[in-house]
C-alpha atoms as a PDB file:
ATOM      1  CA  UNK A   1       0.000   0.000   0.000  1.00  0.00           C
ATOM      2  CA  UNK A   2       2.449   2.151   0.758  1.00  0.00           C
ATOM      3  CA  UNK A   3       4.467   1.815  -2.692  1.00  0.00           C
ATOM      4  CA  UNK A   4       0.947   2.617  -3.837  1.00  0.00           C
ATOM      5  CA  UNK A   5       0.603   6.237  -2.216  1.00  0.00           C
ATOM      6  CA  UNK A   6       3.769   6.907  -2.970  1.00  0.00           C
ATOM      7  CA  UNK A   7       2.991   6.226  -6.863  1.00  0.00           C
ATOM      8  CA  UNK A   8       0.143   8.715  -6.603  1.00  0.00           C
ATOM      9  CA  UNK A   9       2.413  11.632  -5.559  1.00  0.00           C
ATOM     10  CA  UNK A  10       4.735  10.471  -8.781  1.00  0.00           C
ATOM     11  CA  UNK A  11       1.813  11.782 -11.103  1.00  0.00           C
ATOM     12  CA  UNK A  12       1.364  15.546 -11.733  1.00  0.00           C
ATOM     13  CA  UNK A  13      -1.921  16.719  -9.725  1.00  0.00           C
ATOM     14  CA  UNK A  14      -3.598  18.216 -12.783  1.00  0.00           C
ATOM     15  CA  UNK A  15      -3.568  14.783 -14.392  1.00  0.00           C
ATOM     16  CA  UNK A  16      -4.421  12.384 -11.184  1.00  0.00           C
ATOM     17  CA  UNK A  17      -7.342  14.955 -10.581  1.00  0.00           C
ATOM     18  CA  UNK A  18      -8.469  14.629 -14.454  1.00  0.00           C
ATOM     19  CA  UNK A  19      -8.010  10.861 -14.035  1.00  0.00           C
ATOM     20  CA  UNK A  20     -10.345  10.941 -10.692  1.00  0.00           C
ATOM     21  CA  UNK A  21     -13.236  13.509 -12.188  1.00  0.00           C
ATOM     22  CA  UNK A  22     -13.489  11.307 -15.407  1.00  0.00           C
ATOM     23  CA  UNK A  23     -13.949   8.388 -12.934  1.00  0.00           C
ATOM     24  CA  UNK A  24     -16.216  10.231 -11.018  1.00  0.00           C
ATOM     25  CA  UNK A  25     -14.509  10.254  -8.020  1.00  0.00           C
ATOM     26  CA  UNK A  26     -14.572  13.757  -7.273  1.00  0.00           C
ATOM     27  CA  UNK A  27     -14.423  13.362  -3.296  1.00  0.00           C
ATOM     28  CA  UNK A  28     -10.890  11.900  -3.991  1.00  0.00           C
ATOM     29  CA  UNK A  29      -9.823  14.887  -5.823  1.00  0.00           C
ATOM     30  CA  UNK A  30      -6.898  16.164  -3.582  1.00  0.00           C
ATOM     31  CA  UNK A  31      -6.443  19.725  -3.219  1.00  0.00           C
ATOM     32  CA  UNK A  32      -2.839  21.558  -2.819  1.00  0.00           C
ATOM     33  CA  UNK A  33      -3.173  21.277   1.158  1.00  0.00           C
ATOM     34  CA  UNK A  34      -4.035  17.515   0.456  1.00  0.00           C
ATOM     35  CA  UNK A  35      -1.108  16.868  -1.933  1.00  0.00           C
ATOM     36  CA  UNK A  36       1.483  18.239   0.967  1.00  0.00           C
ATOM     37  CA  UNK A  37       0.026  16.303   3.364  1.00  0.00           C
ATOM     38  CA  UNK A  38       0.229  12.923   1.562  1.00  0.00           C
ATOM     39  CA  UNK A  39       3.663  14.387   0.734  1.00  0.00           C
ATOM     40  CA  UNK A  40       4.825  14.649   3.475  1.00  0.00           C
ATOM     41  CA  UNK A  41       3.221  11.563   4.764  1.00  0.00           C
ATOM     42  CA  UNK A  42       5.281   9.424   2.118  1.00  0.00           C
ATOM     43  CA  UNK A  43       8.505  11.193   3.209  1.00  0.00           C
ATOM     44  CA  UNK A  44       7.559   9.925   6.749  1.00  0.00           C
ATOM     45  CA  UNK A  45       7.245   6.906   5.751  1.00  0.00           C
ATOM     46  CA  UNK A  46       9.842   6.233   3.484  1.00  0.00           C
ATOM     47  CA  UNK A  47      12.108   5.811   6.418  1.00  0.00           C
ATOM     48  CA  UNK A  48      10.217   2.746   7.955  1.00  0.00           C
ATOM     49  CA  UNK A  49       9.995   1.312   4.152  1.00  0.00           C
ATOM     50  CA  UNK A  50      13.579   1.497   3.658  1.00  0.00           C
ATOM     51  CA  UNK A  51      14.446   0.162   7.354  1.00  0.00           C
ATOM     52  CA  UNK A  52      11.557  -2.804   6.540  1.00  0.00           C
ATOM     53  CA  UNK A  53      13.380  -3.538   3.204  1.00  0.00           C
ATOM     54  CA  UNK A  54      17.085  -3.521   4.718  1.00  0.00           C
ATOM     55  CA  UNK A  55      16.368  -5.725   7.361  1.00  0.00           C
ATOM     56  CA  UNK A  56      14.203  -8.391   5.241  1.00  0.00           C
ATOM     57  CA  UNK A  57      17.407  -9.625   4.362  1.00  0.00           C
ATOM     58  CA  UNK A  58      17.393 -13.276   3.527  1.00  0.00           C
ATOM     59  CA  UNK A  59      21.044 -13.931   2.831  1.00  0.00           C
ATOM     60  CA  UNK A  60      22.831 -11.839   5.191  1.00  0.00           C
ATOM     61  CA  UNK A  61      22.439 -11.066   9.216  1.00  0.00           C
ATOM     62  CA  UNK A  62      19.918  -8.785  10.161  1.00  0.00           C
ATOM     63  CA  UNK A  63      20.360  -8.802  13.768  1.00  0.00           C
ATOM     64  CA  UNK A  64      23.387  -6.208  13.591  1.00  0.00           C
ATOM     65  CA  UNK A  65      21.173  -3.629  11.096  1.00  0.00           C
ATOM     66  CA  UNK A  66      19.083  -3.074  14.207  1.00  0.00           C
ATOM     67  CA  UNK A  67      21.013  -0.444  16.298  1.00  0.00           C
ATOM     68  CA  UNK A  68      21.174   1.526  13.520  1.00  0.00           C
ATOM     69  CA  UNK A  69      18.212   1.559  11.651  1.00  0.00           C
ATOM     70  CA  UNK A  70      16.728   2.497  14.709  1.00  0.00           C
ATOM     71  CA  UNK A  71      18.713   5.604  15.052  1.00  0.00           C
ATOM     72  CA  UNK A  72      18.538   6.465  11.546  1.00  0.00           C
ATOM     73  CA  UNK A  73      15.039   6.320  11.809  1.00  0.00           C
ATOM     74  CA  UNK A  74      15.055   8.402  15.088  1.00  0.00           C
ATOM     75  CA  UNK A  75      17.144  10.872  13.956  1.00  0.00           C
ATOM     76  CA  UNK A  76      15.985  11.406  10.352  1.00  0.00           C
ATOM     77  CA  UNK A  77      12.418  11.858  11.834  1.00  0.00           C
ATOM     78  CA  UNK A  78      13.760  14.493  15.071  1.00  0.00           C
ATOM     79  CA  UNK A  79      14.943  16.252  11.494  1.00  0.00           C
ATOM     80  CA  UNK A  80      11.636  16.064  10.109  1.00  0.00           C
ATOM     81  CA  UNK A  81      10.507  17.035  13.272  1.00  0.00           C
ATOM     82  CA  UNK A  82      12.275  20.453  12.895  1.00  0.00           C
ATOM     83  CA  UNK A  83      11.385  21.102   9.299  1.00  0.00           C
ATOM     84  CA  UNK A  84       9.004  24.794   9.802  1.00  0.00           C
ATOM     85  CA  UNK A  85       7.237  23.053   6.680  1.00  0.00           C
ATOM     86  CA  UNK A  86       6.196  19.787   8.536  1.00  0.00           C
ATOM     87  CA  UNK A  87       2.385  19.710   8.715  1.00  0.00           C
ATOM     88  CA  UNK A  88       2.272  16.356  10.339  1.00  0.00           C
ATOM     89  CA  UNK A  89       3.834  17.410  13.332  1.00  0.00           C
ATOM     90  CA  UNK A  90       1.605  15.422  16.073  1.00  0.00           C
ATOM     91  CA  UNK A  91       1.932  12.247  13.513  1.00  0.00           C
ATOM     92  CA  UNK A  92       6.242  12.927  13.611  1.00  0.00           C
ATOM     93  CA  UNK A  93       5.753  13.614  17.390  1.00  0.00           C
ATOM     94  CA  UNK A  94       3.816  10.368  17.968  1.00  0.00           C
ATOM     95  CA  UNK A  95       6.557   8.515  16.028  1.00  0.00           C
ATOM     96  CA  UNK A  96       9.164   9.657  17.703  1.00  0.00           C
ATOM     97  CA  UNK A  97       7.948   8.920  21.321  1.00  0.00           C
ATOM     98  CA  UNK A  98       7.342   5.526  20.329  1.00  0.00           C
ATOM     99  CA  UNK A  99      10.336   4.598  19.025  1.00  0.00           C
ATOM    100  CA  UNK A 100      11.804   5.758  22.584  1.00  0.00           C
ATOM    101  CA  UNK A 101       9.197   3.752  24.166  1.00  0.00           C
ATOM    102  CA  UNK A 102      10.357   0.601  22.427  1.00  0.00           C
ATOM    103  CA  UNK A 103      13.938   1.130  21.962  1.00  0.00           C
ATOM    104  CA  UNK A 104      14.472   2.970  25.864  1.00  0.00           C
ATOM    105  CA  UNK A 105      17.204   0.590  26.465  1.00  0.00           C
ATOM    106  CA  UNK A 106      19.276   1.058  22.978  1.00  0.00           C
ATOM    107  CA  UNK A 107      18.612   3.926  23.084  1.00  0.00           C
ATOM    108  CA  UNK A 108      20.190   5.045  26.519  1.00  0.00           C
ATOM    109  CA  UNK A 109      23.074   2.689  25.741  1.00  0.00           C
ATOM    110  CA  UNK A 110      23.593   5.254  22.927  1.00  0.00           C
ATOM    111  CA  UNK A 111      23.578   7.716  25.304  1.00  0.00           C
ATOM    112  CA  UNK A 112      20.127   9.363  23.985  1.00  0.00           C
ATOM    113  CA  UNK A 113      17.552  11.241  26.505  1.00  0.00           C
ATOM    114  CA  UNK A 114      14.445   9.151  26.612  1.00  0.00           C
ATOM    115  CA  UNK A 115      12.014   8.977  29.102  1.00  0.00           C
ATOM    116  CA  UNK A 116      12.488   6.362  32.407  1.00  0.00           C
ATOM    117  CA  UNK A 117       8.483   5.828  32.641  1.00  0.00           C
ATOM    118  CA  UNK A 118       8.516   3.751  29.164  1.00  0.00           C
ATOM    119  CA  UNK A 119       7.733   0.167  28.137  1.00  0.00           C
END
């Protein structure tokens, strides 16, 4: 699904919203405040697609990918996070404190600040 949406954003909005009217599917129709949002909800994404992808890996280890998809993903997202463009900032904030939930303990062996009251 996701390699889906992220198709959709590949195709120029006057054309997907041609496509979508001649289908009659006019409540589908995505505005410019639409098209950022799905935007920037692929560019979100795209980081747990790649890390998903990368550590699939059927003929090599996986197990020492984890430490640093983990960060990659933590720290590409706290740079999201700081983008004054980001309209998804409670989604990126959600994220975020999840992935300190989870990873707490790799994370503080890193030396990163997360929260003691976590899973």
């Amino acid at each position: 699904q996701f390699q889906t949406v992220k198709k959709v954003i590949d195709i120029p909005s006057s054309i997907l919203n041609l496509i979508l009217s001649d289908l009659k599917k006019n409540d589908l129709i995505l505005n410019s405040k639409d098209r950022k949002v799905l935007e920037e909800f692929v560019s979100l994404f795209e980081l747990f697609n790649e890390a998903t992808v990368l550590t699939q890996g059927e003929s090599y280890a996986t197990i020492c990918l984890v430490a640093p998809t983990v960060l990659g993903i933590l720290f590409d997202l706290e740079r999201e996070l700081g983008s004054s463009t980001l309209t998804l900032v409670s989604l990126c904030e959600a994220l975020i404190a999840s992935i300190k939930a989870r990873f707490s303990g790799l994370l503080r062996y890193f030396e990163i600040d997360v929260p003691f009251n976590t899973y």
